[in-house]
C-alpha atoms as a PDB file:
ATOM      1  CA  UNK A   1       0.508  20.001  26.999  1.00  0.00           C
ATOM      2  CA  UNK A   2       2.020  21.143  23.503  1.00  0.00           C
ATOM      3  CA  UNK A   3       5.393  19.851  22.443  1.00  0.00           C
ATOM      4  CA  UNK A   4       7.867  21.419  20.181  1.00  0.00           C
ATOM      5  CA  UNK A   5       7.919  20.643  16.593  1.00  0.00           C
ATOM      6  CA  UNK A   6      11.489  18.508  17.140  1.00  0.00           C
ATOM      7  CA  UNK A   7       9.656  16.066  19.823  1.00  0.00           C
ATOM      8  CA  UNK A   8       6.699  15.748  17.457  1.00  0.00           C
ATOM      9  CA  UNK A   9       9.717  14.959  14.408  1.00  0.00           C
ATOM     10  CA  UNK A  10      11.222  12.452  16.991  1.00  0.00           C
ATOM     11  CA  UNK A  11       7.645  10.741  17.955  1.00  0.00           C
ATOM     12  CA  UNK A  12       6.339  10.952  14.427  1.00  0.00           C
ATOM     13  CA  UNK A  13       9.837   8.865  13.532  1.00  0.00           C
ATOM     14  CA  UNK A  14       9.787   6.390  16.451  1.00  0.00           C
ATOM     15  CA  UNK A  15       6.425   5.708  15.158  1.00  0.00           C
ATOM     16  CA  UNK A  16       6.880   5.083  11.598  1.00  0.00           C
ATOM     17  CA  UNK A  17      10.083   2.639  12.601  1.00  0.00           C
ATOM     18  CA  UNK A  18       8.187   0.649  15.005  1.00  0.00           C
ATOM     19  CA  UNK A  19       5.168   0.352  12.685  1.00  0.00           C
ATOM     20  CA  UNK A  20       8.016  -1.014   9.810  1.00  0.00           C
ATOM     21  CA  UNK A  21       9.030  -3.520  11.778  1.00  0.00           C
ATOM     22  CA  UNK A  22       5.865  -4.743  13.485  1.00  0.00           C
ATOM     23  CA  UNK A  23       4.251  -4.703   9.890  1.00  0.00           C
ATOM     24  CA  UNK A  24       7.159  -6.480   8.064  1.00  0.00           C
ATOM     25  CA  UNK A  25       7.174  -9.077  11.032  1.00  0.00           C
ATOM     26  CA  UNK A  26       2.852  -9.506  10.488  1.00  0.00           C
ATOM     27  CA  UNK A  27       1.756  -7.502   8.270  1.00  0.00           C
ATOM     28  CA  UNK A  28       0.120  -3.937   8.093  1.00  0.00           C
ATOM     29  CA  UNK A  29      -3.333  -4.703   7.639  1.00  0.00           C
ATOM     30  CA  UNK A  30      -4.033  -7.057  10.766  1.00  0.00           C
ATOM     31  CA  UNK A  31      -1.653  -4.102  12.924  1.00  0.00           C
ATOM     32  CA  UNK A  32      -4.523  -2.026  15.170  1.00  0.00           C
ATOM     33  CA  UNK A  33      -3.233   1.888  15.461  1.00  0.00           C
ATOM     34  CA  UNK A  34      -3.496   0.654  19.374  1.00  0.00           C
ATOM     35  CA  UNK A  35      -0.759  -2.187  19.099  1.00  0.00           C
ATOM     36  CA  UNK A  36       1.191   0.464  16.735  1.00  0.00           C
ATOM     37  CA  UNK A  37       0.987   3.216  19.205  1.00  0.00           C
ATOM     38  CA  UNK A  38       1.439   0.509  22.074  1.00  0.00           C
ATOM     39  CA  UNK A  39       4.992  -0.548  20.840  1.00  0.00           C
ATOM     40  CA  UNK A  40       6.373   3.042  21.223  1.00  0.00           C
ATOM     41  CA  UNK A  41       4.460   3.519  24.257  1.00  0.00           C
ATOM     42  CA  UNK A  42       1.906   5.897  23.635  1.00  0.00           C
ATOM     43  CA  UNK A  43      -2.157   5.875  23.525  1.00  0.00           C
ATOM     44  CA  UNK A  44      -3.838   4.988  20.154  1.00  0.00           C
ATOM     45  CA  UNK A  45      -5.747   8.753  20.614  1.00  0.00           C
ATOM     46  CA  UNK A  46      -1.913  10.329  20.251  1.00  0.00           C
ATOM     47  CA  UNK A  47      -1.916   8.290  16.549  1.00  0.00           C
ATOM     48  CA  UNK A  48      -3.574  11.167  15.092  1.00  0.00           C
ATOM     49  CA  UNK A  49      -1.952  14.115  15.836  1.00  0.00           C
ATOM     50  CA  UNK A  50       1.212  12.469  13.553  1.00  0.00           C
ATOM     51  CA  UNK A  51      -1.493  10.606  10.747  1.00  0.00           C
ATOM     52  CA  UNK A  52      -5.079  11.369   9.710  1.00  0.00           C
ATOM     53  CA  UNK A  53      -5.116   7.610   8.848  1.00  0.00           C
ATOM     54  CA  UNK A  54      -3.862   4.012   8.646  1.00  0.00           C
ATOM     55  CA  UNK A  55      -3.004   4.370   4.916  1.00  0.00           C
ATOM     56  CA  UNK A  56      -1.539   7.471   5.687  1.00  0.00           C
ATOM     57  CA  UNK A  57       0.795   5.293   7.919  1.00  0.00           C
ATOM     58  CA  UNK A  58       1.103   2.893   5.230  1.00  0.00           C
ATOM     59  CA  UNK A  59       1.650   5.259   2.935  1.00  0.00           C
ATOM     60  CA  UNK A  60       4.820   6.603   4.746  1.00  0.00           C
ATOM     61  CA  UNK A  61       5.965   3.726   5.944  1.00  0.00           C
ATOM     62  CA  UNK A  62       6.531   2.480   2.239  1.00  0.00           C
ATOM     63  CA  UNK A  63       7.992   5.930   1.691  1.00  0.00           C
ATOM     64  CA  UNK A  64      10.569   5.153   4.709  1.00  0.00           C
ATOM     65  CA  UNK A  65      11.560   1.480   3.799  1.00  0.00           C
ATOM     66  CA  UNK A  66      11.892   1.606   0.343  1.00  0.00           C
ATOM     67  CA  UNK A  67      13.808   4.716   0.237  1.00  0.00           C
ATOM     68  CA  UNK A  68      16.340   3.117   2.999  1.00  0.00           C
ATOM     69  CA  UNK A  69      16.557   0.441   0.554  1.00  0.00           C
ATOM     70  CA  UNK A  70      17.511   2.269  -1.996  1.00  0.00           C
ATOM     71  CA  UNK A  71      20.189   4.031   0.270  1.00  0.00           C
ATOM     72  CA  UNK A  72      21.354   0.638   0.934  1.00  0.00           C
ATOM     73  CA  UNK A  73      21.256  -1.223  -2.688  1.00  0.00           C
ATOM     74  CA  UNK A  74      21.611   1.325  -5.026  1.00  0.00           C
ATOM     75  CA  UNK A  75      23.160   4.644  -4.264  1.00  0.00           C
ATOM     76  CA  UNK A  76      26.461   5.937  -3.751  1.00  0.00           C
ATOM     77  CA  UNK A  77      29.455   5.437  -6.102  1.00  0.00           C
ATOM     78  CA  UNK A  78      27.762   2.205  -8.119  1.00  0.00           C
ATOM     79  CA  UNK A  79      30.400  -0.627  -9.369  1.00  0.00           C
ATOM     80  CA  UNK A  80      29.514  -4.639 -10.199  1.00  0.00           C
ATOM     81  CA  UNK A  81      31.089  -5.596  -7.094  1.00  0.00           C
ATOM     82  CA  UNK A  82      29.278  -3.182  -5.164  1.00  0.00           C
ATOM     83  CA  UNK A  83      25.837  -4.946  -6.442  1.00  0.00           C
ATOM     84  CA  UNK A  84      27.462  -8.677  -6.083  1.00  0.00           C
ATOM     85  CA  UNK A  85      28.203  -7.794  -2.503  1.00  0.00           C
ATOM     86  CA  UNK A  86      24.391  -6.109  -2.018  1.00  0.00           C
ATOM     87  CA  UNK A  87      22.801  -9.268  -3.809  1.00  0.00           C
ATOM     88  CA  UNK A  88      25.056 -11.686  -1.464  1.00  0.00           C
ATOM     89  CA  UNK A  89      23.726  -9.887   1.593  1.00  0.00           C
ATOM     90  CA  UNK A  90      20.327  -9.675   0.270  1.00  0.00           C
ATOM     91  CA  UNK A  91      20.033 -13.178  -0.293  1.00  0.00           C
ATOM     92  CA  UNK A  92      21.354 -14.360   3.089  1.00  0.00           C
ATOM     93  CA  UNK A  93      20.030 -16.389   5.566  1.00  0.00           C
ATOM     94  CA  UNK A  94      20.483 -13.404   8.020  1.00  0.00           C
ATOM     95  CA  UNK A  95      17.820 -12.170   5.757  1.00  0.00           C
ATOM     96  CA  UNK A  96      15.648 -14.350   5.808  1.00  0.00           C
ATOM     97  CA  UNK A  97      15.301 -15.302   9.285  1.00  0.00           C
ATOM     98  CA  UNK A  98      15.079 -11.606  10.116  1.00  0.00           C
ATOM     99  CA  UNK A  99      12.041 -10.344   8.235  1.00  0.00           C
ATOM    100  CA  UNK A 100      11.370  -7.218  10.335  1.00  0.00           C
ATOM    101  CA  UNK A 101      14.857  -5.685   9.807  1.00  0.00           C
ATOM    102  CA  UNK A 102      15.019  -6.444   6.306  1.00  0.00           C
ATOM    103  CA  UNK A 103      13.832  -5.541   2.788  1.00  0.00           C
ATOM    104  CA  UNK A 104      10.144  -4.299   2.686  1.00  0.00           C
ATOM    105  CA  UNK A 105       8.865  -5.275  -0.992  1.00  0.00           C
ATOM    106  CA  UNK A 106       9.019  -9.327   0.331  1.00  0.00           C
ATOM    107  CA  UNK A 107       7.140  -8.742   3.635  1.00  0.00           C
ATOM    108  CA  UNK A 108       4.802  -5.906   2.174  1.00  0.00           C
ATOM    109  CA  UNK A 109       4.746  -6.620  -1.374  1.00  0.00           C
ATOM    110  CA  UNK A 110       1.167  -8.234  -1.577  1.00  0.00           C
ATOM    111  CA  UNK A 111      -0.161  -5.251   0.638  1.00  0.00           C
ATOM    112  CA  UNK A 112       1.394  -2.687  -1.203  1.00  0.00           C
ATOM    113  CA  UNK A 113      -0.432  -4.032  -4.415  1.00  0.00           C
ATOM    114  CA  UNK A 114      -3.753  -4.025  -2.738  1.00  0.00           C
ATOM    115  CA  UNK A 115      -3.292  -0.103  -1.355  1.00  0.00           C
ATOM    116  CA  UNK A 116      -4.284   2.928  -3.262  1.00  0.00           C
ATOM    117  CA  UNK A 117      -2.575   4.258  -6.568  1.00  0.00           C
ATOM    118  CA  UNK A 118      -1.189   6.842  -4.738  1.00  0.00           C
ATOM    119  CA  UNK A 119       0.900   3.804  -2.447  1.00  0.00           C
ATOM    120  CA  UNK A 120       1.587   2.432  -5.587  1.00  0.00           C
ATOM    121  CA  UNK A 121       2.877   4.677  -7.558  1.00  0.00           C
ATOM    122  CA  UNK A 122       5.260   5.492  -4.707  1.00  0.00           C
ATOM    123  CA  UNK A 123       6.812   2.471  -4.490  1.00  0.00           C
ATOM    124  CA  UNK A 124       6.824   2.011  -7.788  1.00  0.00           C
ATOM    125  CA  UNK A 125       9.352   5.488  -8.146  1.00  0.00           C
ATOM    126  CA  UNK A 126      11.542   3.698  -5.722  1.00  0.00           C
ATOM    127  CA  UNK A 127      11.729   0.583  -7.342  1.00  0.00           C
ATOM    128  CA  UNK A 128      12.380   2.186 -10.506  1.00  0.00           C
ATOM    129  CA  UNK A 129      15.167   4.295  -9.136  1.00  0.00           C
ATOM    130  CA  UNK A 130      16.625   1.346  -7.978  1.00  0.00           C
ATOM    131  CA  UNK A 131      16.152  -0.764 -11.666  1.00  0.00           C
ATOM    132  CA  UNK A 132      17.913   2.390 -12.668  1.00  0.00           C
ATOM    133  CA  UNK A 133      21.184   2.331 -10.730  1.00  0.00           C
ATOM    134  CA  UNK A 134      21.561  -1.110 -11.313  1.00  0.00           C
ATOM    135  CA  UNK A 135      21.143  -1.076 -15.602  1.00  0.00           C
ATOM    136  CA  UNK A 136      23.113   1.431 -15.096  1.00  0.00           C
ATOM    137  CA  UNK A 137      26.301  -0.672 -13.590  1.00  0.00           C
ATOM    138  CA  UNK A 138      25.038  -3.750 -15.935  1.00  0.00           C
ATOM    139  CA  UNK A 139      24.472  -1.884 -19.182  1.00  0.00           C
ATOM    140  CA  UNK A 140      20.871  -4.306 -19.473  1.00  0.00           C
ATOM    141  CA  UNK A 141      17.890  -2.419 -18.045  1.00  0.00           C
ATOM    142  CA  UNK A 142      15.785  -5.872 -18.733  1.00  0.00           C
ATOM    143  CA  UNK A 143      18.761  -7.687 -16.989  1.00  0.00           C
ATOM    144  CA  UNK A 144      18.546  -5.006 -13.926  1.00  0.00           C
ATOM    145  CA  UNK A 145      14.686  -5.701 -13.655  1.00  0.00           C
ATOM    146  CA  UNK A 146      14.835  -9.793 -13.732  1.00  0.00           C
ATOM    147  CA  UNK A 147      17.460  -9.633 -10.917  1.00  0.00           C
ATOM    148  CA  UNK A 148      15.612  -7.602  -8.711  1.00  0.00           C
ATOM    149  CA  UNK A 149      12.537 -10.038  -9.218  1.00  0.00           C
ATOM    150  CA  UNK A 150      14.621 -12.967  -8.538  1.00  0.00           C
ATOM    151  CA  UNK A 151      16.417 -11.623  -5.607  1.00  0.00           C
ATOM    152  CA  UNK A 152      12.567 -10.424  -4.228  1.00  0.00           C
ATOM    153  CA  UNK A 153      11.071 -14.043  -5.129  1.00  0.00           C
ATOM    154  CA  UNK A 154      14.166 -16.054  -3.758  1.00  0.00           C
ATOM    155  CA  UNK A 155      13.511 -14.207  -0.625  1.00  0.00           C
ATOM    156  CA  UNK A 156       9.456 -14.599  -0.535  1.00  0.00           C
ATOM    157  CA  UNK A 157      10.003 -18.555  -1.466  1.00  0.00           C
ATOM    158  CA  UNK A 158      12.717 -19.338   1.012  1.00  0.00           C
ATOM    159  CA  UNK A 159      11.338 -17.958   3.866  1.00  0.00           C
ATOM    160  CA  UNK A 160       7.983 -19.844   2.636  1.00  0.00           C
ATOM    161  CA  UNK A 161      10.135 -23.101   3.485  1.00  0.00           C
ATOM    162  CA  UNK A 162       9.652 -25.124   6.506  1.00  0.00           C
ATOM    163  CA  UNK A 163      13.881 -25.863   7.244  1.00  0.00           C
ATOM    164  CA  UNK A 164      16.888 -24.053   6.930  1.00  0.00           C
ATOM    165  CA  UNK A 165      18.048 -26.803   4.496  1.00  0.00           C
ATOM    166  CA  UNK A 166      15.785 -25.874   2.017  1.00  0.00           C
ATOM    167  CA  UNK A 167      15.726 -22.473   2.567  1.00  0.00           C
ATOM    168  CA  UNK A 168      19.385 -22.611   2.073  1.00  0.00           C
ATOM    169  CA  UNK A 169      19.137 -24.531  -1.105  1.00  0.00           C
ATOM    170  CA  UNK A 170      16.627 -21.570  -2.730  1.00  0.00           C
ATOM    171  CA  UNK A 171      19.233 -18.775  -1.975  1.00  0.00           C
ATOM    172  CA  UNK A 172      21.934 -21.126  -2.945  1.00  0.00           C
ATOM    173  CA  UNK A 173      20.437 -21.235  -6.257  1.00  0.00           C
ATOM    174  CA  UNK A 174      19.074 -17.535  -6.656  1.00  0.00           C
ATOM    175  CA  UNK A 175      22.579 -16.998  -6.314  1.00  0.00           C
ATOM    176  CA  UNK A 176      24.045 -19.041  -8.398  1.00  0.00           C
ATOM    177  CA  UNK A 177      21.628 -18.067 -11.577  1.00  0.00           C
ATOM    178  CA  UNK A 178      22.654 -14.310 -10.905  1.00  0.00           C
ATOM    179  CA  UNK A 179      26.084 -14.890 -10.389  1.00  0.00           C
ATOM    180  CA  UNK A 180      26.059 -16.060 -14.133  1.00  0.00           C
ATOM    181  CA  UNK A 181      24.297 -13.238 -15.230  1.00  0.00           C
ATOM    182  CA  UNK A 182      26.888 -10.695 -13.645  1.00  0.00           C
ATOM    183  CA  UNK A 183      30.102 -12.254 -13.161  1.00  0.00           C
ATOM    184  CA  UNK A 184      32.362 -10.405 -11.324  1.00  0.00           C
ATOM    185  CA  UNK A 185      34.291  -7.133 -12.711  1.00  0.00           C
ATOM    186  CA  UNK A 186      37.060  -7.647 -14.955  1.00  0.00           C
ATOM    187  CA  UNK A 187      39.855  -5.525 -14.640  1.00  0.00           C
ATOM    188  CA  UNK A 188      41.086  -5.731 -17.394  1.00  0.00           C
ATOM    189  CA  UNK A 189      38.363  -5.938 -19.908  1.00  0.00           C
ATOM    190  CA  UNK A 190      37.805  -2.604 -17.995  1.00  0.00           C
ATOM    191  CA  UNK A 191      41.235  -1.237 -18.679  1.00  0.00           C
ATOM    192  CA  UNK A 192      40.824  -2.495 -22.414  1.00  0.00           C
ATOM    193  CA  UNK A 193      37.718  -0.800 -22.989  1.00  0.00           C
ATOM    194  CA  UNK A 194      39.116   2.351 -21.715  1.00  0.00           C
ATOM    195  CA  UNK A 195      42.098   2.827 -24.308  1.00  0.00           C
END
Protein backbone atom coordinates (compact mmCIF):
# COMPACT_ATOMS: atom_id res chain seq x y z
CA UNK A 1 0.00 0.00 0.00
CA UNK A 2 1.62 3.51 -0.93
CA UNK A 3 0.76 6.54 1.14
CA UNK A 4 0.76 10.10 0.13
CA UNK A 5 3.71 12.22 0.66
CA UNK A 6 1.65 14.27 3.69
CA UNK A 7 1.14 10.79 5.73
CA UNK A 8 4.78 9.93 5.10
CA UNK A 9 5.58 13.99 6.46
CA UNK A 10 3.22 13.13 9.44
CA UNK A 11 4.91 9.50 10.20
CA UNK A 12 8.39 10.71 9.43
CA UNK A 13 7.50 13.60 12.30
CA UNK A 14 5.77 11.34 14.86
CA UNK A 15 8.88 9.44 14.54
CA UNK A 16 11.54 11.88 15.03
CA UNK A 17 9.41 13.31 18.29
CA UNK A 18 9.05 10.03 19.87
CA UNK A 19 12.70 9.09 19.20
CA UNK A 20 13.58 12.82 21.08
CA UNK A 21 11.98 11.97 23.89
CA UNK A 22 12.75 8.27 24.34
CA UNK A 23 16.50 9.26 23.65
CA UNK A 24 16.62 12.32 26.00
CA UNK A 25 14.83 10.06 28.70
CA UNK A 26 17.87 7.00 27.94
CA UNK A 27 19.82 7.87 25.57
CA UNK A 28 20.15 7.32 21.70
CA UNK A 29 22.68 4.82 21.50
CA UNK A 30 21.14 1.95 23.78
CA UNK A 31 17.43 2.95 21.71
CA UNK A 32 16.90 -0.29 19.10
CA UNK A 33 15.09 1.18 15.69
CA UNK A 34 12.43 -1.64 17.07
CA UNK A 35 11.66 0.15 20.50
CA UNK A 36 11.81 3.56 18.31
CA UNK A 37 9.41 2.34 15.77
CA UNK A 38 7.47 0.46 18.68
CA UNK A 39 6.59 3.77 20.56
CA UNK A 40 4.72 5.21 17.49
CA UNK A 41 3.36 1.94 16.73
CA UNK A 42 4.83 0.77 13.72
CA UNK A 43 7.29 -2.29 12.66
CA UNK A 44 11.10 -1.66 12.85
CA UNK A 45 11.05 -2.77 8.76
CA UNK A 46 8.76 0.67 8.23
CA UNK A 47 12.10 2.60 9.95
CA UNK A 48 13.60 2.71 6.65
CA UNK A 49 11.44 4.00 4.29
CA UNK A 50 11.74 7.56 6.56
CA UNK A 51 15.91 6.90 7.45
CA UNK A 52 18.65 4.91 5.70
CA UNK A 53 20.15 4.78 9.26
CA UNK A 54 20.35 5.26 13.04
CA UNK A 55 22.70 8.28 12.67
CA UNK A 56 20.58 9.46 10.13
CA UNK A 57 17.93 9.51 12.99
CA UNK A 58 20.37 11.00 15.20
CA UNK A 59 21.35 13.23 12.92
CA UNK A 60 17.80 14.78 12.58
CA UNK A 61 16.80 14.43 15.73
CA UNK A 62 19.64 16.94 16.83
CA UNK A 63 18.49 18.99 13.86
CA UNK A 64 14.78 18.98 15.49
CA UNK A 65 15.70 19.68 19.23
CA UNK A 66 18.19 22.09 18.97
CA UNK A 67 16.50 24.15 16.47
CA UNK A 68 13.20 24.12 18.86
CA UNK A 69 15.56 25.35 21.33
CA UNK A 70 16.61 27.96 19.66
CA UNK A 71 12.90 28.92 18.82
CA UNK A 72 12.42 28.83 22.43
CA UNK A 73 15.72 30.68 23.96
CA UNK A 74 16.80 32.82 21.45
CA UNK A 75 14.59 34.10 18.71
CA UNK A 76 11.99 36.54 18.38
CA UNK A 77 12.20 40.21 19.49
CA UNK A 78 15.46 39.61 22.03
CA UNK A 79 15.50 41.93 25.36
CA UNK A 80 17.52 41.08 28.94
CA UNK A 81 14.37 40.22 30.48
CA UNK A 82 13.40 38.04 27.80
CA UNK A 83 16.78 35.89 28.51
CA UNK A 84 16.35 36.28 32.55
CA UNK A 85 12.92 34.79 32.13
CA UNK A 86 14.41 31.85 29.53
CA UNK A 87 17.41 31.20 32.04
CA UNK A 88 14.77 31.08 35.11
CA UNK A 89 12.76 28.47 33.23
CA UNK A 90 15.74 26.71 32.04
CA UNK A 91 17.10 26.24 35.30
CA UNK A 92 13.93 24.97 37.01
CA UNK A 93 13.19 22.08 38.77
CA UNK A 94 10.36 21.42 36.18
CA UNK A 95 13.43 20.98 34.14
CA UNK A 96 15.12 18.91 35.67
CA UNK A 97 12.79 16.34 36.72
CA UNK A 98 11.48 16.28 33.16
CA UNK A 99 14.46 15.31 31.02
CA UNK A 100 12.54 14.03 27.97
CA UNK A 101 10.59 17.30 27.38
CA UNK A 102 13.41 19.45 27.93
CA UNK A 103 16.67 20.86 26.52
CA UNK A 104 18.63 18.30 24.34
CA UNK A 105 22.47 19.42 24.70
CA UNK A 106 22.20 18.04 28.73
CA UNK A 107 20.58 14.65 27.89
CA UNK A 108 22.49 14.24 24.45
CA UNK A 109 25.45 16.26 24.89
CA UNK A 110 28.04 13.36 25.48
CA UNK A 111 26.44 11.48 22.40
CA UNK A 112 26.44 14.25 20.23
CA UNK A 113 30.31 14.60 20.83
CA UNK A 114 30.92 11.01 20.06
CA UNK A 115 28.73 11.17 16.49
CA UNK A 116 30.16 12.10 13.19
CA UNK A 117 31.48 15.68 12.15
CA UNK A 118 28.68 16.05 10.15
CA UNK A 119 26.32 15.73 13.77
CA UNK A 120 28.67 17.96 15.07
CA UNK A 121 28.99 20.55 13.12
CA UNK A 122 25.19 20.76 13.15
CA UNK A 123 24.76 21.31 16.48
CA UNK A 124 27.44 23.27 16.71
CA UNK A 125 25.50 26.03 14.01
CA UNK A 126 22.71 25.91 16.47
CA UNK A 127 24.53 26.53 19.41
CA UNK A 128 26.29 29.25 17.83
CA UNK A 129 23.15 30.91 16.62
CA UNK A 130 22.02 30.81 19.92
CA UNK A 131 25.63 32.37 21.59
CA UNK A 132 24.72 34.87 18.95
CA UNK A 133 21.31 36.18 20.00
CA UNK A 134 22.28 36.25 23.37
CA UNK A 135 25.88 38.58 22.95
CA UNK A 136 23.80 40.21 21.09
CA UNK A 137 21.21 41.37 24.05
CA UNK A 138 24.44 41.33 26.53
CA UNK A 139 26.92 43.21 24.37
CA UNK A 140 29.76 40.21 25.73
CA UNK A 141 29.98 37.36 23.22
CA UNK A 142 32.48 35.58 25.94
CA UNK A 143 29.76 36.49 28.59
CA UNK A 144 26.92 34.89 26.15
CA UNK A 145 29.10 31.64 25.82
CA UNK A 146 29.95 31.11 29.79
CA UNK A 147 26.17 31.41 30.52
CA UNK A 148 25.09 28.98 28.22
CA UNK A 149 27.79 26.51 29.72
CA UNK A 150 26.67 27.20 33.13
CA UNK A 151 23.04 27.00 32.50
CA UNK A 152 23.95 23.39 30.42
CA UNK A 153 26.29 22.19 33.45
CA UNK A 154 23.84 23.38 36.29
CA UNK A 155 21.38 21.26 34.55
CA UNK A 156 23.75 18.02 33.86
CA UNK A 157 25.00 18.34 37.75
CA UNK A 158 21.65 18.77 39.38
CA UNK A 159 19.92 16.18 37.88
CA UNK A 160 23.24 14.04 38.73
CA UNK A 161 22.01 14.62 42.49
CA UNK A 162 20.36 12.05 44.50
CA UNK A 163 17.47 14.72 46.38
CA UNK A 164 15.58 17.53 45.41
CA UNK A 165 17.40 19.46 48.20
CA UNK A 166 20.46 19.41 46.55
CA UNK A 167 19.34 19.59 43.30
CA UNK A 168 17.63 22.69 44.36
CA UNK A 169 20.67 24.13 45.94
CA UNK A 170 22.78 23.71 42.32
CA UNK A 171 20.07 25.72 40.37
CA UNK A 172 19.76 27.99 43.28
CA UNK A 173 23.25 28.87 42.77
CA UNK A 174 23.57 28.69 38.82
CA UNK A 175 21.15 31.27 39.26
CA UNK A 176 22.36 33.33 41.47
CA UNK A 177 26.06 33.60 39.69
CA UNK A 178 24.13 34.61 36.39
CA UNK A 179 21.85 36.83 37.89
CA UNK A 180 25.05 38.92 38.76
CA UNK A 181 26.34 38.72 35.51
CA UNK A 182 23.05 40.16 33.85
CA UNK A 183 21.13 42.07 36.23
CA UNK A 184 17.97 42.99 35.16
CA UNK A 185 17.24 45.88 32.43
CA UNK A 186 17.50 49.31 33.51
CA UNK A 187 15.17 51.62 32.23
CA UNK A 188 16.66 54.23 32.57
CA UNK A 189 20.26 53.65 31.89
CA UNK A 190 18.37 52.61 28.66
CA UNK A 191 16.62 55.90 28.20
CA UNK A 192 20.06 57.67 29.06
CA UNK A 193 21.96 55.93 26.57
CA UNK A 194 19.47 56.75 23.99
CA UNK A 195 19.67 60.72 24.15
Amino acid sequence: MRYSAEHKAQTREKLLQASGVLAKRGGFAGTGVDGLMKAIGLTGGAFYGHFSSKDELFAAIVERELSHSLELLGSGEASRDKLRRCLAMYLSMKHVEQPDSGCAIPTLGAEIARADIGVRENAENWLVRLQQAWAAELGDPQLAWAILAQCVGALVVARMMATPERQGEVLEASKALIAVSVPAHDENYSQSSKK
